[in-house]
PDB file of N, CA and C in Angstrom:
ATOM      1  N   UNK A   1     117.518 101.302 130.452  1.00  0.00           N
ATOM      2  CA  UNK A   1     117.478 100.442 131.589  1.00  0.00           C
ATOM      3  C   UNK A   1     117.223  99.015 131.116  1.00  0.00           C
ATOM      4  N   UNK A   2     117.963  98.314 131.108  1.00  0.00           N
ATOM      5  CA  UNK A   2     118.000  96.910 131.157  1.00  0.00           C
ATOM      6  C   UNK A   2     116.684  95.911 131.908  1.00  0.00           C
ATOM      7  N   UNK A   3     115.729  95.124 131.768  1.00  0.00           N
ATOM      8  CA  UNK A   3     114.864  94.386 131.807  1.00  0.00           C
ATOM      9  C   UNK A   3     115.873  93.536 132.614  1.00  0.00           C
ATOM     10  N   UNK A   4     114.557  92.835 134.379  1.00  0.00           N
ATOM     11  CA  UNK A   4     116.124  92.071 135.185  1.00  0.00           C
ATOM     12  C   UNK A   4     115.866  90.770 134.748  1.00  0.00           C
ATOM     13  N   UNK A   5     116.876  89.877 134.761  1.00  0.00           N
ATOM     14  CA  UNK A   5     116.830  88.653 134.024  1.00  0.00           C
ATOM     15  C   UNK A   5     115.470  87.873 134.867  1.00  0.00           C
ATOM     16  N   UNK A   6     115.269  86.876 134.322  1.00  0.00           N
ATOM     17  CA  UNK A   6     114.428  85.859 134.533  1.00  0.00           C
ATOM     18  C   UNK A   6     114.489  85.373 135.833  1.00  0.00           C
ATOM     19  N   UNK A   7     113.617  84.912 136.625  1.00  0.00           N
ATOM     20  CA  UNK A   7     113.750  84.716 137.888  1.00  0.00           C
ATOM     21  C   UNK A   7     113.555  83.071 138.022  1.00  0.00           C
ATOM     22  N   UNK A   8     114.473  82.302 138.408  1.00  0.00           N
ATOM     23  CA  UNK A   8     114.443  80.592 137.902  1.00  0.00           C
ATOM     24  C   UNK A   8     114.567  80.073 139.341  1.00  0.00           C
ATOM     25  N   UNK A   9     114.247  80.487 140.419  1.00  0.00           N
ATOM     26  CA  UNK A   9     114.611  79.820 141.660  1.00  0.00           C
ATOM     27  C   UNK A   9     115.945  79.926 142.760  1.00  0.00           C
ATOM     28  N   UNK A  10     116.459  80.900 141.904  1.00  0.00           N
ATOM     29  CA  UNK A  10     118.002  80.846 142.592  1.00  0.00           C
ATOM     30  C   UNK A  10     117.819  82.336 143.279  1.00  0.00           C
ATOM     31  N   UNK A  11     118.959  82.228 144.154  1.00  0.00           N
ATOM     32  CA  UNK A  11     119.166  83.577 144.864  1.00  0.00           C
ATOM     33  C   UNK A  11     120.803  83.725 145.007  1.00  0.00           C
ATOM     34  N   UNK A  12     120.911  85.251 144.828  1.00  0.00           N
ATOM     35  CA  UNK A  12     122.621  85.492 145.074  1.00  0.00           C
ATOM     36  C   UNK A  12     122.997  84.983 146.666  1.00  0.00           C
ATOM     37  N   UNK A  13     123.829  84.671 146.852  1.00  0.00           N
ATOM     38  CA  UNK A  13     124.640  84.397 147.883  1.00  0.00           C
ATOM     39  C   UNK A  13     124.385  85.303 149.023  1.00  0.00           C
ATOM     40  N   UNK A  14     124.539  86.523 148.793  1.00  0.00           N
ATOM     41  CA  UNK A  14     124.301  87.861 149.664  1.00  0.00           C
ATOM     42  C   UNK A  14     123.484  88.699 149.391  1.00  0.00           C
ATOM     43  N   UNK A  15     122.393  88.139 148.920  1.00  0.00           N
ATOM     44  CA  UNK A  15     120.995  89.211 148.679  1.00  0.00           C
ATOM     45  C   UNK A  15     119.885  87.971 148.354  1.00  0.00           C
ATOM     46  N   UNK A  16     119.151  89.092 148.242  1.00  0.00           N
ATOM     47  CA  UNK A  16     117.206  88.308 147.995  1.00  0.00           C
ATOM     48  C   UNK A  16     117.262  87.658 146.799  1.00  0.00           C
ATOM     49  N   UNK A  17     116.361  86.863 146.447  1.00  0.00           N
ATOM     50  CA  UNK A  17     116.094  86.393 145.041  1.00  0.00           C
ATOM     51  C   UNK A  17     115.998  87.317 144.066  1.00  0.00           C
ATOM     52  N   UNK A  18     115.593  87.678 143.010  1.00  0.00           N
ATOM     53  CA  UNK A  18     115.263  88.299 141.974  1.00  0.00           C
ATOM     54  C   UNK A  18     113.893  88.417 141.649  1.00  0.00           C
ATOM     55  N   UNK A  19     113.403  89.031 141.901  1.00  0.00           N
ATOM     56  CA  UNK A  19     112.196  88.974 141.684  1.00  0.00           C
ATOM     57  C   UNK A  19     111.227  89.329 139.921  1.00  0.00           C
ATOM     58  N   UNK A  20     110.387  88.228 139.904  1.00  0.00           N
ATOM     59  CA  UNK A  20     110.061  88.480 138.405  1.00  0.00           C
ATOM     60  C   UNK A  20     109.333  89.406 137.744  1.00  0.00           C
ATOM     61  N   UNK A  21     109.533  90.163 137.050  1.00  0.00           N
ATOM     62  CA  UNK A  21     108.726  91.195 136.168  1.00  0.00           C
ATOM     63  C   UNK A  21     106.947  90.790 135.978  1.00  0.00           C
ATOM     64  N   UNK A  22     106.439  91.689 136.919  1.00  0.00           N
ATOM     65  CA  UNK A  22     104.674  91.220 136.125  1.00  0.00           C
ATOM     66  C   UNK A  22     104.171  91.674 135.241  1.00  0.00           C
ATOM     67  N   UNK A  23     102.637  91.414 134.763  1.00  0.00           N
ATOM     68  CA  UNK A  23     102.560  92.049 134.123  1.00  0.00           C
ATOM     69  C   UNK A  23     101.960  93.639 134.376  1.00  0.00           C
ATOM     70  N   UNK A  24     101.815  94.763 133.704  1.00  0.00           N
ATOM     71  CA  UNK A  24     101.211  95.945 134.106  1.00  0.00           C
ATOM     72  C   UNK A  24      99.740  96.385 134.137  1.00  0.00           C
ATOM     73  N   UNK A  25      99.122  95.445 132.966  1.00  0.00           N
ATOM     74  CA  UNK A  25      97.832  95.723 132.852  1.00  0.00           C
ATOM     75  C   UNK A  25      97.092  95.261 133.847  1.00  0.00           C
ATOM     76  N   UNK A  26      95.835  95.960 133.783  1.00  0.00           N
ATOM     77  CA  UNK A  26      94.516  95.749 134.874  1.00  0.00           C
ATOM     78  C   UNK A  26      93.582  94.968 134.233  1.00  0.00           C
ATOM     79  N   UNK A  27      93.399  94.730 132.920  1.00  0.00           N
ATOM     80  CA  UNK A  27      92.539  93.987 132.846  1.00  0.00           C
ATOM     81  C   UNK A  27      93.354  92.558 131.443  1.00  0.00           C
ATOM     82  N   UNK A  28      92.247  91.651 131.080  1.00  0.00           N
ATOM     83  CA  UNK A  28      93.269  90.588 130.160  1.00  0.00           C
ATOM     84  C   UNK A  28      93.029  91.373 129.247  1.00  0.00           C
ATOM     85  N   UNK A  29      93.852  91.214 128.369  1.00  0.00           N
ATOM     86  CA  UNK A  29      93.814  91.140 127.065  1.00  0.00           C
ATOM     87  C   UNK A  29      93.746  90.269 125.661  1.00  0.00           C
ATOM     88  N   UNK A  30      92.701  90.375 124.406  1.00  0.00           N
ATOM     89  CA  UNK A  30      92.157  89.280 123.699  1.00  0.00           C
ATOM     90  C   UNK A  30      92.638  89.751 122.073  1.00  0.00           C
ATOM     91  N   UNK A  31      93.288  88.490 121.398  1.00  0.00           N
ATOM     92  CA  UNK A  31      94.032  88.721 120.281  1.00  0.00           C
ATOM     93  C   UNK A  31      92.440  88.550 119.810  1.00  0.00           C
ATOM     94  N   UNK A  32      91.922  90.149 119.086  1.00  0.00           N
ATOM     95  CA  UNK A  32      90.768  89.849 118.022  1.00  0.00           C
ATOM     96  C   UNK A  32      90.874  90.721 116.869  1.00  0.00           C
ATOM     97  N   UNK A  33      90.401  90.395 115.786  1.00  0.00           N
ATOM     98  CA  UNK A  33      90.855  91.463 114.520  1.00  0.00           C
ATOM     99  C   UNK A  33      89.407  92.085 114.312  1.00  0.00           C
ATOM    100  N   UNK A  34      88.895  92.850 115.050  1.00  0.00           N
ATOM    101  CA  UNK A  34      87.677  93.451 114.935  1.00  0.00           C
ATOM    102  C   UNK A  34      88.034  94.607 114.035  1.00  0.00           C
ATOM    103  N   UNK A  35      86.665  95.561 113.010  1.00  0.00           N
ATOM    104  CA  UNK A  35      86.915  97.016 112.358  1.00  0.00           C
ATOM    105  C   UNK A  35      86.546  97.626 112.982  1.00  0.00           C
ATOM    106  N   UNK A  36      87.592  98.996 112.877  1.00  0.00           N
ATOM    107  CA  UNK A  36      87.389  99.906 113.975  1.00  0.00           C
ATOM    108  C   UNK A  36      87.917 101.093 113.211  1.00  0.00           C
ATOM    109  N   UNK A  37      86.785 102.310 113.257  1.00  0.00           N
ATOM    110  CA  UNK A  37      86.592 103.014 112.528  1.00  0.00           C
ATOM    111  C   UNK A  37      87.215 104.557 113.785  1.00  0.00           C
ATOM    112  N   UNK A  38      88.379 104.643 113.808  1.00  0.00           N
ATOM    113  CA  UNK A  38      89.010 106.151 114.493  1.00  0.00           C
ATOM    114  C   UNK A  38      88.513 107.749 113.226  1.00  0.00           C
ATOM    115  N   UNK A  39      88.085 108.244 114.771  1.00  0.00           N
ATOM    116  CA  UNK A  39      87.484 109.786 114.359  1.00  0.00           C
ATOM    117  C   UNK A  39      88.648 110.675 115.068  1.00  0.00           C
ATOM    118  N   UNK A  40      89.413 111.525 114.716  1.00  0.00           N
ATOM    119  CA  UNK A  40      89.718 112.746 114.909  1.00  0.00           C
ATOM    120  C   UNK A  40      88.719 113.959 115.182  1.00  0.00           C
ATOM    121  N   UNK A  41      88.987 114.642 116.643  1.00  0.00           N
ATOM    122  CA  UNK A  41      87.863 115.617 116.885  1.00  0.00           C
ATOM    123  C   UNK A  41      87.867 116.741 116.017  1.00  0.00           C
ATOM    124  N   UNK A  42      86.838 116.727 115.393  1.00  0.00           N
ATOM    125  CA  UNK A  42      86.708 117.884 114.154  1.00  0.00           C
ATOM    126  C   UNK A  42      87.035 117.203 112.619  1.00  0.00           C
ATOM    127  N   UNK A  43      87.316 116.407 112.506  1.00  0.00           N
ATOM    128  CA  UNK A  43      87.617 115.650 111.512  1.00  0.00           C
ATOM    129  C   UNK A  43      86.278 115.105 110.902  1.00  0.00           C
ATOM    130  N   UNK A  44      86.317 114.602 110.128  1.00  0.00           N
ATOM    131  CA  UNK A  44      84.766 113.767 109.081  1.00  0.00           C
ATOM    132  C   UNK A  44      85.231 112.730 108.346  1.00  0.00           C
ATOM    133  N   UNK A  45      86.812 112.750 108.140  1.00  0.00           N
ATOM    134  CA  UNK A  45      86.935 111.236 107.478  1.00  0.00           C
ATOM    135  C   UNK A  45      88.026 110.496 108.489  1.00  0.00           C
ATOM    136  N   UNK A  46      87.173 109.610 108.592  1.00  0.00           N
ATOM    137  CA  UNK A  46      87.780 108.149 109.320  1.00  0.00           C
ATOM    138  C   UNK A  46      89.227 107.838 109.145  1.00  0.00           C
ATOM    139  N   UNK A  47      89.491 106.708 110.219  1.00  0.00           N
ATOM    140  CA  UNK A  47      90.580 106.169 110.125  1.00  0.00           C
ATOM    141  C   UNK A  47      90.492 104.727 110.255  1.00  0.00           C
ATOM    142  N   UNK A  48      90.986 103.797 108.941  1.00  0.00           N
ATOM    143  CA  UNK A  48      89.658 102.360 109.356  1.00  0.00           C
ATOM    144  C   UNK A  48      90.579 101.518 109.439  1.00  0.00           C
ATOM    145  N   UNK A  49      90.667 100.839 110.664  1.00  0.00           N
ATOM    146  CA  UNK A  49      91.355  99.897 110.905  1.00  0.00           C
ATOM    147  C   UNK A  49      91.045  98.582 111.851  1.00  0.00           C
ATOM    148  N   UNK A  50      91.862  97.882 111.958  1.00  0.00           N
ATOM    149  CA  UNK A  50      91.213  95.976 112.334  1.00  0.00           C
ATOM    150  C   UNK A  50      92.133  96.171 114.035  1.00  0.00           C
ATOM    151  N   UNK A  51      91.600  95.762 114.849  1.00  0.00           N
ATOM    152  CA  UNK A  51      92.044  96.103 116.257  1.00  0.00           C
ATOM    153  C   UNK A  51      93.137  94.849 116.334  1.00  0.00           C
ATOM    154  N   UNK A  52      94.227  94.455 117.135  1.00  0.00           N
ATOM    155  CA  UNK A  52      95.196  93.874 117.471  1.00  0.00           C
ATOM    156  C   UNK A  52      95.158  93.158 118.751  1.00  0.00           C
ATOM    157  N   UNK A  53      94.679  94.034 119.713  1.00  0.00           N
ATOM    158  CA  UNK A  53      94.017  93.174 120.892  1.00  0.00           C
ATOM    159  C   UNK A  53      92.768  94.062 121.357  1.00  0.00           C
ATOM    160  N   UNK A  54      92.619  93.247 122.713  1.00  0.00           N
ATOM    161  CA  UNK A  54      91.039  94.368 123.152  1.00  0.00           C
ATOM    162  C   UNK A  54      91.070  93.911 124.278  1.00  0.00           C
ATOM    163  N   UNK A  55      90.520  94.658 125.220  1.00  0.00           N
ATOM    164  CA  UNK A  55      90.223  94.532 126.940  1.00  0.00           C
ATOM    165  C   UNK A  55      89.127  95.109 127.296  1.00  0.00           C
ATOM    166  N   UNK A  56      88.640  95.108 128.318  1.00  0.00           N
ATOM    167  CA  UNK A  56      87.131  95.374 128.595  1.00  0.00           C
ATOM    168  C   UNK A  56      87.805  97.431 128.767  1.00  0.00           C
ATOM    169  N   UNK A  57      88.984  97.256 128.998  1.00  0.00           N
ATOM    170  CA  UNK A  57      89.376  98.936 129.052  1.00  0.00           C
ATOM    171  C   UNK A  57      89.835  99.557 127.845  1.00  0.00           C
ATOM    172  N   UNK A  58      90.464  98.772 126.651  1.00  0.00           N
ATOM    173  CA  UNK A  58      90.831  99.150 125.833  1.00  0.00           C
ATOM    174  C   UNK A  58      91.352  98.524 124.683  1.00  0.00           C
ATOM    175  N   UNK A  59      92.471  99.063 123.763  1.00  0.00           N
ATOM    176  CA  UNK A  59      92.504  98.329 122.340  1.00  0.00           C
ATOM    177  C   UNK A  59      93.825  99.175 122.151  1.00  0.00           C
ATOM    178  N   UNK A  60      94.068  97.969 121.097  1.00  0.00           N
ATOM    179  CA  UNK A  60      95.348  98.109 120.071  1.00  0.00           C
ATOM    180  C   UNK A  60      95.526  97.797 118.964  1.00  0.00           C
ATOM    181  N   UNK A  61      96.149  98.740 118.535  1.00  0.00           N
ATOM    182  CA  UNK A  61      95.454  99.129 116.340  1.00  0.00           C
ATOM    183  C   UNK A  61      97.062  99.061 116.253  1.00  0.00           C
ATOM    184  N   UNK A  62      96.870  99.197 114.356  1.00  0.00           N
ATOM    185  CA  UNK A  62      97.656  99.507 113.940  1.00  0.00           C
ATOM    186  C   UNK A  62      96.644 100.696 112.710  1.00  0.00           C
ATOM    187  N   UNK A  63      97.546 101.902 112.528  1.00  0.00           N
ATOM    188  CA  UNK A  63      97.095 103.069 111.739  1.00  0.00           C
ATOM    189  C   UNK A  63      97.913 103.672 110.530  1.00  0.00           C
ATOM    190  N   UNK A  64      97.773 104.207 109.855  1.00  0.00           N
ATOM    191  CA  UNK A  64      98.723 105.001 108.797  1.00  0.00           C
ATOM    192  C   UNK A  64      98.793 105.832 108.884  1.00  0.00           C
ATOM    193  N   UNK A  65      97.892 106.380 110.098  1.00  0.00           N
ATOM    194  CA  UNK A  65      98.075 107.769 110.464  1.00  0.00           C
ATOM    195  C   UNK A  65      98.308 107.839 112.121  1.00  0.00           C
ATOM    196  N   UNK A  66      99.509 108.734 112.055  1.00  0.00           N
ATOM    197  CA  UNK A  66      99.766 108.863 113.666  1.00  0.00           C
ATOM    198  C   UNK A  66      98.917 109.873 114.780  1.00  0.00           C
ATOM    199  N   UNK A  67      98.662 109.163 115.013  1.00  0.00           N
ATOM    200  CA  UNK A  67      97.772 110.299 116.304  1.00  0.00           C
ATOM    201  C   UNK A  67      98.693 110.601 117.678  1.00  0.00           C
ATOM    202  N   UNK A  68      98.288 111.371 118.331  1.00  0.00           N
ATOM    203  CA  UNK A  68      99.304 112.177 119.356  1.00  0.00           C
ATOM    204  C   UNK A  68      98.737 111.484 120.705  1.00  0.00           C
ATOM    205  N   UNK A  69     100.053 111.041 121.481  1.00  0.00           N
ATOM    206  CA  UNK A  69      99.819 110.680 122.979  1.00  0.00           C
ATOM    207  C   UNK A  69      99.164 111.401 123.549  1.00  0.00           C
ATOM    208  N   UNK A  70      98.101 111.089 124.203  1.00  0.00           N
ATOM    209  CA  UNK A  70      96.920 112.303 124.986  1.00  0.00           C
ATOM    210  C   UNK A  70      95.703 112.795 124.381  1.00  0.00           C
ATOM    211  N   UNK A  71      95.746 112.199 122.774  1.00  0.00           N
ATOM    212  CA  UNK A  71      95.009 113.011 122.014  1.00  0.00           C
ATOM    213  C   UNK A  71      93.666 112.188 122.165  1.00  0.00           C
ATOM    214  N   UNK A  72      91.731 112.951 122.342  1.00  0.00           N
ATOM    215  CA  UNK A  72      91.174 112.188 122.776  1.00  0.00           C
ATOM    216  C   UNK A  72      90.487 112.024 121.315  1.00  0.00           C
ATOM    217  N   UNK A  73      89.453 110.717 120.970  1.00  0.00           N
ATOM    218  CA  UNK A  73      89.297 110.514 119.899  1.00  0.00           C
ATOM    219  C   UNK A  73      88.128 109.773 120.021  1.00  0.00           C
ATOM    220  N   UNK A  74      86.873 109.568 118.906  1.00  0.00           N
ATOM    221  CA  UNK A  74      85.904 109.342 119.216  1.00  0.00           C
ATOM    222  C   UNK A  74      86.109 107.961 117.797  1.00  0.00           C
ATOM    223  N   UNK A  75      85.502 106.489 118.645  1.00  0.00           N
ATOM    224  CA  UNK A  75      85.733 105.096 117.849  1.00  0.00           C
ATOM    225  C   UNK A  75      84.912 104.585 117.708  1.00  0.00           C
ATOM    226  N   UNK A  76      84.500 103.756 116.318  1.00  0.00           N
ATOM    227  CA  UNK A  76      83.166 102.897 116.431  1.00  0.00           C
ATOM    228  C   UNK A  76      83.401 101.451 116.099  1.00  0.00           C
ATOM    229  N   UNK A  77      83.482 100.384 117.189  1.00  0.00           N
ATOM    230  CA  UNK A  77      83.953  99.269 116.876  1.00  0.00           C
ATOM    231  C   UNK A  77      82.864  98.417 116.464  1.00  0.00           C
ATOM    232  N   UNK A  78      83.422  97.567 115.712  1.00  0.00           N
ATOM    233  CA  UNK A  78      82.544  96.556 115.087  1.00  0.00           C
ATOM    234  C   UNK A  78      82.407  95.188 115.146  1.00  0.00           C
ATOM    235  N   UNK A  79      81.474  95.025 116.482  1.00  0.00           N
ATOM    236  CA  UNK A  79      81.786  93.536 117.212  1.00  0.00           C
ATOM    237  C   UNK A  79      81.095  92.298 116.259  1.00  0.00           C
ATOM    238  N   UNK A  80      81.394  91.202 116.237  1.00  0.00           N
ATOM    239  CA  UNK A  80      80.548  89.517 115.656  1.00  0.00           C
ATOM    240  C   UNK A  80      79.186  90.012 116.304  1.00  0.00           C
ATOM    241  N   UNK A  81      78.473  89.303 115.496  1.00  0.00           N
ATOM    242  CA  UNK A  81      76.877  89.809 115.996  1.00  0.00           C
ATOM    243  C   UNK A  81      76.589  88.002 115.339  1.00  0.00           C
ATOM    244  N   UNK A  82      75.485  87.435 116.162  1.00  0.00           N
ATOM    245  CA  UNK A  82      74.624  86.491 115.433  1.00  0.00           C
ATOM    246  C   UNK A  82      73.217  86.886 115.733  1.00  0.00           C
ATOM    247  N   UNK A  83      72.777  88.135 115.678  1.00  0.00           N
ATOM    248  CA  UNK A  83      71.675  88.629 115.464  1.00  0.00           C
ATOM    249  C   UNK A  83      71.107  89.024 113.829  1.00  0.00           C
ATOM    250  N   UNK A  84      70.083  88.910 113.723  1.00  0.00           N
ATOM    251  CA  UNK A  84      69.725  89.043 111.883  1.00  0.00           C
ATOM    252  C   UNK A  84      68.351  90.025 112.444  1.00  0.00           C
ATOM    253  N   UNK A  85      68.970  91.447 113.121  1.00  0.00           N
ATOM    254  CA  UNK A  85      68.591  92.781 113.034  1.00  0.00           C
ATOM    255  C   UNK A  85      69.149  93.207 112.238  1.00  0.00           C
ATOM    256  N   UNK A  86      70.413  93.287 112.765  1.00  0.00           N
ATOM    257  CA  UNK A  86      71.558  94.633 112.048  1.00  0.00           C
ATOM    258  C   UNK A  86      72.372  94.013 111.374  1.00  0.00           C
ATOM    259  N   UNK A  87      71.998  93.092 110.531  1.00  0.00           N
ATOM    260  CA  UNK A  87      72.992  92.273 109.941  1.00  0.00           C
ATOM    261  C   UNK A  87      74.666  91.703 110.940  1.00  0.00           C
ATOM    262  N   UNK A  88      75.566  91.496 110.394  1.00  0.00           N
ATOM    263  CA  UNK A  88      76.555  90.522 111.039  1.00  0.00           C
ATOM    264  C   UNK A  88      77.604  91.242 112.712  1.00  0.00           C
ATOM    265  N   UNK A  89      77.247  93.119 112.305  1.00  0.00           N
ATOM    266  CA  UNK A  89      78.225  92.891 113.770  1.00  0.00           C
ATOM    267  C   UNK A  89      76.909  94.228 114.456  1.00  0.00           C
ATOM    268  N   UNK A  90      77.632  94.534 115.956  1.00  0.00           N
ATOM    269  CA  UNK A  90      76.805  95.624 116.250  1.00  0.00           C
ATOM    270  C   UNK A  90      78.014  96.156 116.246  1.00  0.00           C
ATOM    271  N   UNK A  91      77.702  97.635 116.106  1.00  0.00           N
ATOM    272  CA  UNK A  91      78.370  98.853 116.381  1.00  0.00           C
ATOM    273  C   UNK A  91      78.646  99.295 118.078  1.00  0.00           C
ATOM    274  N   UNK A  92      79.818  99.676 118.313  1.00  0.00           N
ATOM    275  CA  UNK A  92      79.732 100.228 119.792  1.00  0.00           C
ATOM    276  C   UNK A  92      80.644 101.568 119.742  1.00  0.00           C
ATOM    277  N   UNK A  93      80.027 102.723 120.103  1.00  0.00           N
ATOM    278  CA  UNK A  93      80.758 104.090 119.969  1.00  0.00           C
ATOM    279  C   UNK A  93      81.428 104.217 120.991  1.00  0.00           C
ATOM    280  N   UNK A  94      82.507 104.532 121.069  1.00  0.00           N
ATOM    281  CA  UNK A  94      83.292 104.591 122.254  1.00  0.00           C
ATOM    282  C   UNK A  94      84.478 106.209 122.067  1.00  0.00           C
ATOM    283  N   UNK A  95      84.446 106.457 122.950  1.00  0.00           N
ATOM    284  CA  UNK A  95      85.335 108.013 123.059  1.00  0.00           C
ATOM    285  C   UNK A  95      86.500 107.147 123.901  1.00  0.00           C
ATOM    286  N   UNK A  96      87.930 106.944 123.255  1.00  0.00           N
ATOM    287  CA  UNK A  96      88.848 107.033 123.711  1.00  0.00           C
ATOM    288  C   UNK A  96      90.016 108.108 123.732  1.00  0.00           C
ATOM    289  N   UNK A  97      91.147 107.691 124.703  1.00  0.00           N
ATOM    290  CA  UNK A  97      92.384 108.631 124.978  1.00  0.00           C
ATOM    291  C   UNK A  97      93.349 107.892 124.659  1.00  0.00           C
ATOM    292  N   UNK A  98      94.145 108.484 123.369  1.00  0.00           N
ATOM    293  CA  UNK A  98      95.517 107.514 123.308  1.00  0.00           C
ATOM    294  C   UNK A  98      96.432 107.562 123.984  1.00  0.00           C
ATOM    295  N   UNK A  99      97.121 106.607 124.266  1.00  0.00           N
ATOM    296  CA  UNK A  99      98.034 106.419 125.046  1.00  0.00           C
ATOM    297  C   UNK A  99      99.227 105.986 124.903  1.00  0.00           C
ATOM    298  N   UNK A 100      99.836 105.585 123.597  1.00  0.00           N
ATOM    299  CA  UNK A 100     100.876 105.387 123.197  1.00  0.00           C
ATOM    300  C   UNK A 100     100.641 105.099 121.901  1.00  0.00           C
ATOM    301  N   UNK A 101     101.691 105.899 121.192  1.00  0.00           N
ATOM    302  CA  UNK A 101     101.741 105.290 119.457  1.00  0.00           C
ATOM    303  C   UNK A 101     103.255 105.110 119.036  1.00  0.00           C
ATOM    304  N   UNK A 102     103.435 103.965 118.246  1.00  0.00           N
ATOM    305  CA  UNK A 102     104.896 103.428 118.231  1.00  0.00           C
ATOM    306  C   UNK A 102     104.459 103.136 116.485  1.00  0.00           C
ATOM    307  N   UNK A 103     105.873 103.953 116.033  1.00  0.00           N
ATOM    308  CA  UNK A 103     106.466 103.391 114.701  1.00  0.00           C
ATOM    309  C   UNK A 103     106.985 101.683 114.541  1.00  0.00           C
ATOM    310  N   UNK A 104     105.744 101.520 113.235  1.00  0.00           N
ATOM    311  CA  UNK A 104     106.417  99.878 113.034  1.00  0.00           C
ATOM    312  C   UNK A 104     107.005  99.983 111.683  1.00  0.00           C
ATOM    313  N   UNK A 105     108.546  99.492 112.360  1.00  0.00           N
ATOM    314  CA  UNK A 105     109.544  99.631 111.623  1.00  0.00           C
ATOM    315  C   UNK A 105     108.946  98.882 109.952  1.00  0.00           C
ATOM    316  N   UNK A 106     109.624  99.525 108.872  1.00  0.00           N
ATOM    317  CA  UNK A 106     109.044  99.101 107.655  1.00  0.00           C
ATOM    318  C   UNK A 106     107.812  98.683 107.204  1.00  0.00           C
ATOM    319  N   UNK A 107     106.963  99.179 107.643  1.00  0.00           N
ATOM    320  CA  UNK A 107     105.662  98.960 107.707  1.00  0.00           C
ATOM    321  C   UNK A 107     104.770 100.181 107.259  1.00  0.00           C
ATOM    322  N   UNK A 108     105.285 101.460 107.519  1.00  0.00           N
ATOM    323  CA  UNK A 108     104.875 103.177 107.287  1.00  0.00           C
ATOM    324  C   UNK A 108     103.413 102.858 108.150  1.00  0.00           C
ATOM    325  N   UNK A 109     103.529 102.221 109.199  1.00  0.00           N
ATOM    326  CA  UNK A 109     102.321 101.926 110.215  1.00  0.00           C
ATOM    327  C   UNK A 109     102.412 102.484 111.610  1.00  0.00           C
ATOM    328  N   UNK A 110     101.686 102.839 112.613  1.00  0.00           N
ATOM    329  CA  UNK A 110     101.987 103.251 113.600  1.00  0.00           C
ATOM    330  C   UNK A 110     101.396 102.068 114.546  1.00  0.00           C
ATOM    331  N   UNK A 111     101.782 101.663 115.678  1.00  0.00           N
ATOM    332  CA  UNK A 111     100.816 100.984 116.751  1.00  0.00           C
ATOM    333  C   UNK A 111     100.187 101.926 117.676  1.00  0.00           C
ATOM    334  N   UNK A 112      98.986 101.961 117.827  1.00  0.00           N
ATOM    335  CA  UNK A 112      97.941 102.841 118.464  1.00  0.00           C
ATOM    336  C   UNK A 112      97.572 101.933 119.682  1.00  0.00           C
ATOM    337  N   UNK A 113      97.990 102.535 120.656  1.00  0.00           N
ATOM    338  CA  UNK A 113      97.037 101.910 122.321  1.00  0.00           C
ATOM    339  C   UNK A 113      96.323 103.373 123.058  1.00  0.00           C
ATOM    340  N   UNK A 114      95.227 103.000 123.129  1.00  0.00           N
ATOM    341  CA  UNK A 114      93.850 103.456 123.691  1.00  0.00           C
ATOM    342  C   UNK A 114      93.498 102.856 124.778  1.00  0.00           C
ATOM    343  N   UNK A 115      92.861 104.064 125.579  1.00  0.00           N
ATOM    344  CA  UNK A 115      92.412 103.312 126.773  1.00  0.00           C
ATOM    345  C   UNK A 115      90.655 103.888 126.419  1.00  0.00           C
ATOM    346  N   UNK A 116      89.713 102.920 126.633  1.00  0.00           N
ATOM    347  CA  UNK A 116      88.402 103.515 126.307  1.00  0.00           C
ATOM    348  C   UNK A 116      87.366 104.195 127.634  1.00  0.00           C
ATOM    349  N   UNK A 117      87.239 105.515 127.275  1.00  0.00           N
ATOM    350  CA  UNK A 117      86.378 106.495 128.074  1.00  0.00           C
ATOM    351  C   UNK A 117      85.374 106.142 128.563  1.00  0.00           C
ATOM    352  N   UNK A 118      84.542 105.982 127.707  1.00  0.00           N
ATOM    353  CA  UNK A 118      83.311 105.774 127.772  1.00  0.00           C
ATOM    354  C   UNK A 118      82.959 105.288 126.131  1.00  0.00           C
ATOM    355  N   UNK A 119      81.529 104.334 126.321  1.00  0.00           N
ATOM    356  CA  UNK A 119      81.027 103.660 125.355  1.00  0.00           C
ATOM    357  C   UNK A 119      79.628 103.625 125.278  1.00  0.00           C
ATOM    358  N   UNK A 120      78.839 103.064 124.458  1.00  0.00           N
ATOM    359  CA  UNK A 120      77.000 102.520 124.180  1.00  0.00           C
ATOM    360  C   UNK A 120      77.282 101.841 122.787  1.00  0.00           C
ATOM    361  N   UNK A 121      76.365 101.163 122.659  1.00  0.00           N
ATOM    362  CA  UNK A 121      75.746 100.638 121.439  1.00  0.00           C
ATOM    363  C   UNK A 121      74.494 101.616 120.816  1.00  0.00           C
ATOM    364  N   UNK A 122      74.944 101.370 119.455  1.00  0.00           N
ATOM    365  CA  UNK A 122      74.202 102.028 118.308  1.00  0.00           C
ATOM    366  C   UNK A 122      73.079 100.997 118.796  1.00  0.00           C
ATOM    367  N   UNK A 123      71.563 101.506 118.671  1.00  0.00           N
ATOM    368  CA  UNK A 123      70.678 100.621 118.288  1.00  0.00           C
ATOM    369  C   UNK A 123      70.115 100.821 117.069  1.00  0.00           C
ATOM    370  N   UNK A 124      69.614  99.602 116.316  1.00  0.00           N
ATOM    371  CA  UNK A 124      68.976  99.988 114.700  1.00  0.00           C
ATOM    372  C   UNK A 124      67.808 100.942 114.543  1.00  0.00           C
TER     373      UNK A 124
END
């Protein structure tokens, strides 16, 4: 299915304007390169990777390992901290559900989008 062209002010002769494509998400989204450490349920070794964007609902990775649409997965992100407790970031555990993973072409990378379950912070 074809994407409808751009909507610039004009209208056909014998129909409505065109109306413009929005966007889908519910919440914004923030270009940050945070570490983010993906668990497989039953698994013990990690999957460590730098996030791509982030929303108060969720995130987008890139992985070397593909995980399955639907599959639920337990994450520990690693936010900027200027606290001198826990040294430079805090930890936040979060149980997400993936939601789409896309092959990046020549890259042997996957793109990972998550929507996040539920979350807390580690305290020291």
């Amino acid at each position: 299915m074809e994407p409808l062209p751009r909507y610039d002010g004009w209208a056909e002769p014998d129909g409505p304007a065109l109306v413009q494509r929005s966007e889908r998400r519910k919440r914004e989204r923030t270009t940050v390169h945070w570490f983010l450490r993906l668990f497989r349920n039953g698994e013990k070794n990690p999957v460590d990777t730098v996030t791509r964007n982030l929303s108060s609902g969720g995130f987008y990775c890139f992985s070397s390992v593909a995980f399955l649409p639907g599959e639920s997965i337990r994450c520990i992100l690693h936010l900027p901290s200027h606290s001198t407790i826990n040294g430079r970031t805090l930890a936040l555990q979060c149980r997400a559900h993936v939601l789409r993973v896309e092959a990046v072409e020549g890259e042997g990378n996957f793109g990972i989008a998550c929507r996040i379950e539920d979350y807390h912070f580690n305290h020291p």
